[in-house]
PDB file of N, CA and C in Angstrom:
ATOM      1  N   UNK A   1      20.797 -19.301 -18.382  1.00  0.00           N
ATOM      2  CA  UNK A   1      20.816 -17.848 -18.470  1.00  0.00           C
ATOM      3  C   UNK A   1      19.512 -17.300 -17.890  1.00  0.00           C
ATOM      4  N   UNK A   2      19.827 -16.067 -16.786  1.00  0.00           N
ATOM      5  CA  UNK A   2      18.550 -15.643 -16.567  1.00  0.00           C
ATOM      6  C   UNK A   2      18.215 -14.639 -17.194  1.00  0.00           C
ATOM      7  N   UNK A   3      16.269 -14.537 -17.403  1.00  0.00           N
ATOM      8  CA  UNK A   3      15.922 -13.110 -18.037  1.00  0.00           C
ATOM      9  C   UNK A   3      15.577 -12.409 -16.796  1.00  0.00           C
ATOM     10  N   UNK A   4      15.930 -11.138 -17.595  1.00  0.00           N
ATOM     11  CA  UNK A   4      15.040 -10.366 -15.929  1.00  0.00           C
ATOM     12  C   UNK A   4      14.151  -9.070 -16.909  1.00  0.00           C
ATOM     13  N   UNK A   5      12.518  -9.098 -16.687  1.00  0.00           N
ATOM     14  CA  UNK A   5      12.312  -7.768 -17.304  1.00  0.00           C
ATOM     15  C   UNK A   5      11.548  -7.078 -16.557  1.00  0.00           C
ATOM     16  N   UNK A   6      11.420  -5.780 -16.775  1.00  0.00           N
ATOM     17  CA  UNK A   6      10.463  -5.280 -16.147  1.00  0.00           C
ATOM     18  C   UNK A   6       8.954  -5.352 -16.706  1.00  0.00           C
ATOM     19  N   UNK A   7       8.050  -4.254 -15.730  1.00  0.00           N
ATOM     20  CA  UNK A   7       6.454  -4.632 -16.600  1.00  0.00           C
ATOM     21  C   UNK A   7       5.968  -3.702 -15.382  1.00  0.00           C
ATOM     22  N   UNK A   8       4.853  -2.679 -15.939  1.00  0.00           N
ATOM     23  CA  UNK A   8       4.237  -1.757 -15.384  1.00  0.00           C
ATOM     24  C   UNK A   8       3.113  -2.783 -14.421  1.00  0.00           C
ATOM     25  N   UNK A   9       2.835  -2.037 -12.900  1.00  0.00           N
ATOM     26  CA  UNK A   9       1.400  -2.595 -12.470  1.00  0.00           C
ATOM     27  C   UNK A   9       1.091  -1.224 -11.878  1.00  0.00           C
ATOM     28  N   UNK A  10      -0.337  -1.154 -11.549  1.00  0.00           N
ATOM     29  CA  UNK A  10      -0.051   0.107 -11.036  1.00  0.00           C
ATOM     30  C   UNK A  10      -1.071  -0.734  -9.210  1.00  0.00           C
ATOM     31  N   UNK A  11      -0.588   0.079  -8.448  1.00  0.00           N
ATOM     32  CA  UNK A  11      -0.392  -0.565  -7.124  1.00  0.00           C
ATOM     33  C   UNK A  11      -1.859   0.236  -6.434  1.00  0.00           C
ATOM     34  N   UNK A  12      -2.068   1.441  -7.207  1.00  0.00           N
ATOM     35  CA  UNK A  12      -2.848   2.030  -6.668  1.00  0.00           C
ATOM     36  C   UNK A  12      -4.250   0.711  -7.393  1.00  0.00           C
ATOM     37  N   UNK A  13      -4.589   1.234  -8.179  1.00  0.00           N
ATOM     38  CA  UNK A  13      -5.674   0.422  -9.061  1.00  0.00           C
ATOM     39  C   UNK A  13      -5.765  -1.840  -7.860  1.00  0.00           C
ATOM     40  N   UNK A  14      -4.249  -1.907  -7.834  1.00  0.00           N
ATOM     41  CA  UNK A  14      -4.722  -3.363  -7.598  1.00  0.00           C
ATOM     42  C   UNK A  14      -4.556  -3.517  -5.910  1.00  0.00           C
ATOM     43  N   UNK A  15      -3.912  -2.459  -4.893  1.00  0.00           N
ATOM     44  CA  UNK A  15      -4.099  -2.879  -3.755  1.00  0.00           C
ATOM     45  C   UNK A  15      -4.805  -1.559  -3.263  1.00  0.00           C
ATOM     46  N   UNK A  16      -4.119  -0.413  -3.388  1.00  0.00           N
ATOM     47  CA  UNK A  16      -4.303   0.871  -2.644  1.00  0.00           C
ATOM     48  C   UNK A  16      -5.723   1.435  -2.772  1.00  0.00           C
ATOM     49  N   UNK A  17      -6.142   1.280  -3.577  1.00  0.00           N
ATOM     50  CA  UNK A  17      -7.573   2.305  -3.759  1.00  0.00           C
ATOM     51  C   UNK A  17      -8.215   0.844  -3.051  1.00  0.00           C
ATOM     52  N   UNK A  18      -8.672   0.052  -3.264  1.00  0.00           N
ATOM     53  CA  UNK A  18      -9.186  -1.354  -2.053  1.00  0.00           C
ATOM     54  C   UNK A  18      -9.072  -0.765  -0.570  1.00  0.00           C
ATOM     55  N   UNK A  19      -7.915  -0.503  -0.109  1.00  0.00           N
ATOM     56  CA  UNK A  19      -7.925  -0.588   1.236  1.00  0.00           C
ATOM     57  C   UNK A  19      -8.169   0.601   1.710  1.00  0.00           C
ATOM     58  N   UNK A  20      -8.190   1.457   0.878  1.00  0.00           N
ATOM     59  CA  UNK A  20      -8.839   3.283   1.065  1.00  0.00           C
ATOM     60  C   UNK A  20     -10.194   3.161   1.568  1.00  0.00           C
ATOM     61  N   UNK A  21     -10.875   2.007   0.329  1.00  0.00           N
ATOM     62  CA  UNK A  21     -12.396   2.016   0.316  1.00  0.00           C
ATOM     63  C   UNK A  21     -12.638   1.637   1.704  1.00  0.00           C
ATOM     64  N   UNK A  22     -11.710   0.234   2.290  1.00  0.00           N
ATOM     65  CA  UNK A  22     -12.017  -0.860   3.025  1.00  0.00           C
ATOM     66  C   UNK A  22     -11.729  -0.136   4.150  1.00  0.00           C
ATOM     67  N   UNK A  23     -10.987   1.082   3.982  1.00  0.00           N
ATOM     68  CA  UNK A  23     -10.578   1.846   5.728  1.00  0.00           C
ATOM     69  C   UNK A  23     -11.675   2.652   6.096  1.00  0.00           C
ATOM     70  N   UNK A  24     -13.087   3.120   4.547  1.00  0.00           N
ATOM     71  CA  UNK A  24     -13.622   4.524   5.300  1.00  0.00           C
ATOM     72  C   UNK A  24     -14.738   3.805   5.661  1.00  0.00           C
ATOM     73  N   UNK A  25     -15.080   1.785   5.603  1.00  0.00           N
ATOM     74  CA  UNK A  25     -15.628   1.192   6.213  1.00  0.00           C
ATOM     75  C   UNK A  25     -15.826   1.553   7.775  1.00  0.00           C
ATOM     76  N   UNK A  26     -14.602   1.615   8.417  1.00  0.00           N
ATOM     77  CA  UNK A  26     -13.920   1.899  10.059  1.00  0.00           C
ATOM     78  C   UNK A  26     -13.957   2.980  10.403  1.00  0.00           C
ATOM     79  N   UNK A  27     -14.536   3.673  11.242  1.00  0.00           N
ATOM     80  CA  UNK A  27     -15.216   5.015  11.309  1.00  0.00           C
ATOM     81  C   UNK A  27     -13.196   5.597  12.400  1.00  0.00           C
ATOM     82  N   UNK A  28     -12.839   6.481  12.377  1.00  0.00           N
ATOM     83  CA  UNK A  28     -11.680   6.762  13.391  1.00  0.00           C
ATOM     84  C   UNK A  28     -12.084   7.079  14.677  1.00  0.00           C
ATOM     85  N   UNK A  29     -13.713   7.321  14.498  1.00  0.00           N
ATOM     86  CA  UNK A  29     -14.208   8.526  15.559  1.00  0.00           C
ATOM     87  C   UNK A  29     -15.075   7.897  17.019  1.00  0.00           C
ATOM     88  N   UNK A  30     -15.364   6.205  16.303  1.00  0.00           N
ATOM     89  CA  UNK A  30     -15.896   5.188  17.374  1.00  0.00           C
ATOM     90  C   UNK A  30     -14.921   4.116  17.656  1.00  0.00           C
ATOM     91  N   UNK A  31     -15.010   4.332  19.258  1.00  0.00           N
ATOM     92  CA  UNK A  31     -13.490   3.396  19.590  1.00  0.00           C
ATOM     93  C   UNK A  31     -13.521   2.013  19.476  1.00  0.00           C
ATOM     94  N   UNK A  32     -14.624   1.205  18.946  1.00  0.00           N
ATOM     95  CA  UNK A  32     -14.360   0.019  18.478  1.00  0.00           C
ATOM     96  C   UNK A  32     -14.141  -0.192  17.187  1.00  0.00           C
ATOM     97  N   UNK A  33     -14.053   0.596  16.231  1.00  0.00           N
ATOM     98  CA  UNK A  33     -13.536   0.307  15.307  1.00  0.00           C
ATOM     99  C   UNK A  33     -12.042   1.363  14.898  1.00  0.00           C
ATOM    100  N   UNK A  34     -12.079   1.891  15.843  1.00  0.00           N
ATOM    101  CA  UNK A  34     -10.679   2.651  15.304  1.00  0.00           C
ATOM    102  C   UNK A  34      -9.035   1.777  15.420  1.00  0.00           C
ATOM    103  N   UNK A  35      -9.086   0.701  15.766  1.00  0.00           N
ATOM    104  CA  UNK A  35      -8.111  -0.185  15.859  1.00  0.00           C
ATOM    105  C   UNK A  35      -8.102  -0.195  14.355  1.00  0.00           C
ATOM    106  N   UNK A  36      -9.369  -0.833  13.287  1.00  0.00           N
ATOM    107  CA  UNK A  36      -9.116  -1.263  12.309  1.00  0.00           C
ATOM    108  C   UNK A  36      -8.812  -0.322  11.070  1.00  0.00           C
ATOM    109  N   UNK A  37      -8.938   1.079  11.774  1.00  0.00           N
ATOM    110  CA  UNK A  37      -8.899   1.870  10.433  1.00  0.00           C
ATOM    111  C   UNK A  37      -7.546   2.420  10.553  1.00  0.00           C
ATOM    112  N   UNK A  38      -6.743   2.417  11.963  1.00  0.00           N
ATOM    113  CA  UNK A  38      -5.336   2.728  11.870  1.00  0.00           C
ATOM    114  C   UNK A  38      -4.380   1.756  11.562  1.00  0.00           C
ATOM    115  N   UNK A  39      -5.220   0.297  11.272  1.00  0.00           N
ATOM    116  CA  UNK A  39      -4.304  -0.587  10.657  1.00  0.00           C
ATOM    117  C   UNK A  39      -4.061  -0.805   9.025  1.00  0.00           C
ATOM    118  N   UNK A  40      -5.682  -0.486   8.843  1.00  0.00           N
ATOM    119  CA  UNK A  40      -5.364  -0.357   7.320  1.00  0.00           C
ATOM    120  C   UNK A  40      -4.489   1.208   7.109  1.00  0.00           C
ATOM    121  N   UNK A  41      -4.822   2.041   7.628  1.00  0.00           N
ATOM    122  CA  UNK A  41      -3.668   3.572   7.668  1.00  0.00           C
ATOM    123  C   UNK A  41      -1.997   2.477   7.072  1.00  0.00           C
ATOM    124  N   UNK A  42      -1.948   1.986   8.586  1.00  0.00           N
ATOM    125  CA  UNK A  42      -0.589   1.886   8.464  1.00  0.00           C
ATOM    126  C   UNK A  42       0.120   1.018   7.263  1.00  0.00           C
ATOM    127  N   UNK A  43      -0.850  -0.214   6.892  1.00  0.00           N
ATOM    128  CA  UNK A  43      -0.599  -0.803   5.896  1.00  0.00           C
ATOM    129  C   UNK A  43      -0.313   0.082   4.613  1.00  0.00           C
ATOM    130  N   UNK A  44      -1.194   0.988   4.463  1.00  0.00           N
ATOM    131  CA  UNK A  44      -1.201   1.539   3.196  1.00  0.00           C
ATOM    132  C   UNK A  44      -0.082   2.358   3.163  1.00  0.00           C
ATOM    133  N   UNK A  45       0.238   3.121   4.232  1.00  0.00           N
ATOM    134  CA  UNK A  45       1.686   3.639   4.725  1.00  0.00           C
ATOM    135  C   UNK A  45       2.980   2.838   4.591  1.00  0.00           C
ATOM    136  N   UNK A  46       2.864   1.634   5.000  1.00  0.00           N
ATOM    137  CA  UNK A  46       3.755   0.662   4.779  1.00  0.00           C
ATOM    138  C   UNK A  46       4.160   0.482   3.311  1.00  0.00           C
ATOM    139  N   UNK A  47       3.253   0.737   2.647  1.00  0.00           N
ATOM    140  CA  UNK A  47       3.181  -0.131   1.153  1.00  0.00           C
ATOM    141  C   UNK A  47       4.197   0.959   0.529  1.00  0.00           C
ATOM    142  N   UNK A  48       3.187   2.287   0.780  1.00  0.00           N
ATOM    143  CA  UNK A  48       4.180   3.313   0.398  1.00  0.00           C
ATOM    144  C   UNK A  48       5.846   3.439   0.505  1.00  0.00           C
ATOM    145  N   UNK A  49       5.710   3.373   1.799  1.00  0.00           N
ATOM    146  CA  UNK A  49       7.368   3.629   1.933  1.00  0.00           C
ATOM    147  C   UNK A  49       8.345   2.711   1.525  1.00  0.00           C
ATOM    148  N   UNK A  50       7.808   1.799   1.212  1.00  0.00           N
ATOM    149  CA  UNK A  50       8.408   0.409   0.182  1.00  0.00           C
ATOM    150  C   UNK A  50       8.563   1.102  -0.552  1.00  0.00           C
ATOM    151  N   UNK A  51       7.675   1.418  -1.523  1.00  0.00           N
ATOM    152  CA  UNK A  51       7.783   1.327  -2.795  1.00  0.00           C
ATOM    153  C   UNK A  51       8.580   2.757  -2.892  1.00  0.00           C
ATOM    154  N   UNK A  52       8.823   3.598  -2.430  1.00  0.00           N
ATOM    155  CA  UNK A  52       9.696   5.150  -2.785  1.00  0.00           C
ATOM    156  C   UNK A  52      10.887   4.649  -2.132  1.00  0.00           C
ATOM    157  N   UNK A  53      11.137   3.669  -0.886  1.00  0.00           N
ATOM    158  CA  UNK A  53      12.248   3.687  -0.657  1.00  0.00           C
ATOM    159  C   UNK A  53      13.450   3.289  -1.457  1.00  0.00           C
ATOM    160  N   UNK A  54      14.988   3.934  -1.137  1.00  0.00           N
ATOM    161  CA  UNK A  54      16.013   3.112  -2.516  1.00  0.00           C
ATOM    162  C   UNK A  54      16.638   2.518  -1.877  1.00  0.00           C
ATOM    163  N   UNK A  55      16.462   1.682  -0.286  1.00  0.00           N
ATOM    164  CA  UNK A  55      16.977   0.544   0.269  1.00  0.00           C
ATOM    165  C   UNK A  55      16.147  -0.806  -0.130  1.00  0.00           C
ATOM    166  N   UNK A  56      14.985  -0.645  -0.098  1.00  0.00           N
ATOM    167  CA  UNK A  56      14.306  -1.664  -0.186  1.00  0.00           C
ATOM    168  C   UNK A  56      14.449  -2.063  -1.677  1.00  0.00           C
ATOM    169  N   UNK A  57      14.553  -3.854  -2.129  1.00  0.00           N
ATOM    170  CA  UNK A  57      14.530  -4.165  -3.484  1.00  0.00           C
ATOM    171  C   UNK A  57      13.556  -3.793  -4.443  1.00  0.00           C
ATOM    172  N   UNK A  58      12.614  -3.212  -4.268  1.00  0.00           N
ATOM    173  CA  UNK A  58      11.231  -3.288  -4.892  1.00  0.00           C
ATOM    174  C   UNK A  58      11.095  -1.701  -4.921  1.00  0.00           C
ATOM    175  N   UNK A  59      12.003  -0.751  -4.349  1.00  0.00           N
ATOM    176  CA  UNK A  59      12.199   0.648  -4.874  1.00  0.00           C
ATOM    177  C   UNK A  59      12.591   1.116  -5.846  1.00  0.00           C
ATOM    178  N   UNK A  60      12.797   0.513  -7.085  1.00  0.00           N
ATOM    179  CA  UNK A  60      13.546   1.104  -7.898  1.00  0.00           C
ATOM    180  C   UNK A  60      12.783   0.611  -8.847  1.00  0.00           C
ATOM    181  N   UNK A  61      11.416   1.541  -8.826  1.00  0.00           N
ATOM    182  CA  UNK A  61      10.639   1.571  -9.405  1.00  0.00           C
ATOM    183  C   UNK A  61      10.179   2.332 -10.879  1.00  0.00           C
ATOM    184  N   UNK A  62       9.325   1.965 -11.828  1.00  0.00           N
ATOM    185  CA  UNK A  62       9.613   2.502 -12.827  1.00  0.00           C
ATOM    186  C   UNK A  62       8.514   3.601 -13.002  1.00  0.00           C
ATOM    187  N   UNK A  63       8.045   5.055 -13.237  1.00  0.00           N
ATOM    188  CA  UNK A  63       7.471   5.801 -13.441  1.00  0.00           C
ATOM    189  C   UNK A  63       6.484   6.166 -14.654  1.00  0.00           C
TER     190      UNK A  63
END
């Protein structure tokens, strides 16, 4: 028999606020580092639209 339960994390606290910090490292405004600050952008963008989407498994999230 399987269990299945849920359990709060909060995403901001264990990935998102990290890569906020780790993006205002990467200035947008000098072109050698603006590669790295539109990647962490997009990651953090990425993460997002996971988690609100109701296709993806991991959307149906608890509030």
């Amino acid at each position: 028999m399987e269990n299945h339960y849920w359990f709060s994390c909060n995403l901001g606290d264990i990935l998102i606020t990290k890569l906020l910090d780790l993006r205002k490292i990467y200035d947008k405004n000098k072109a050698d580092e603006r590669p790295m600050n539109e990647f962490i952008k997009l990651v953090v963008n990425t993460v997002y639209g996971d988690i609100v989407s109701p296709y993806f498994y991991i959307g149906n999230t608890i509030t």
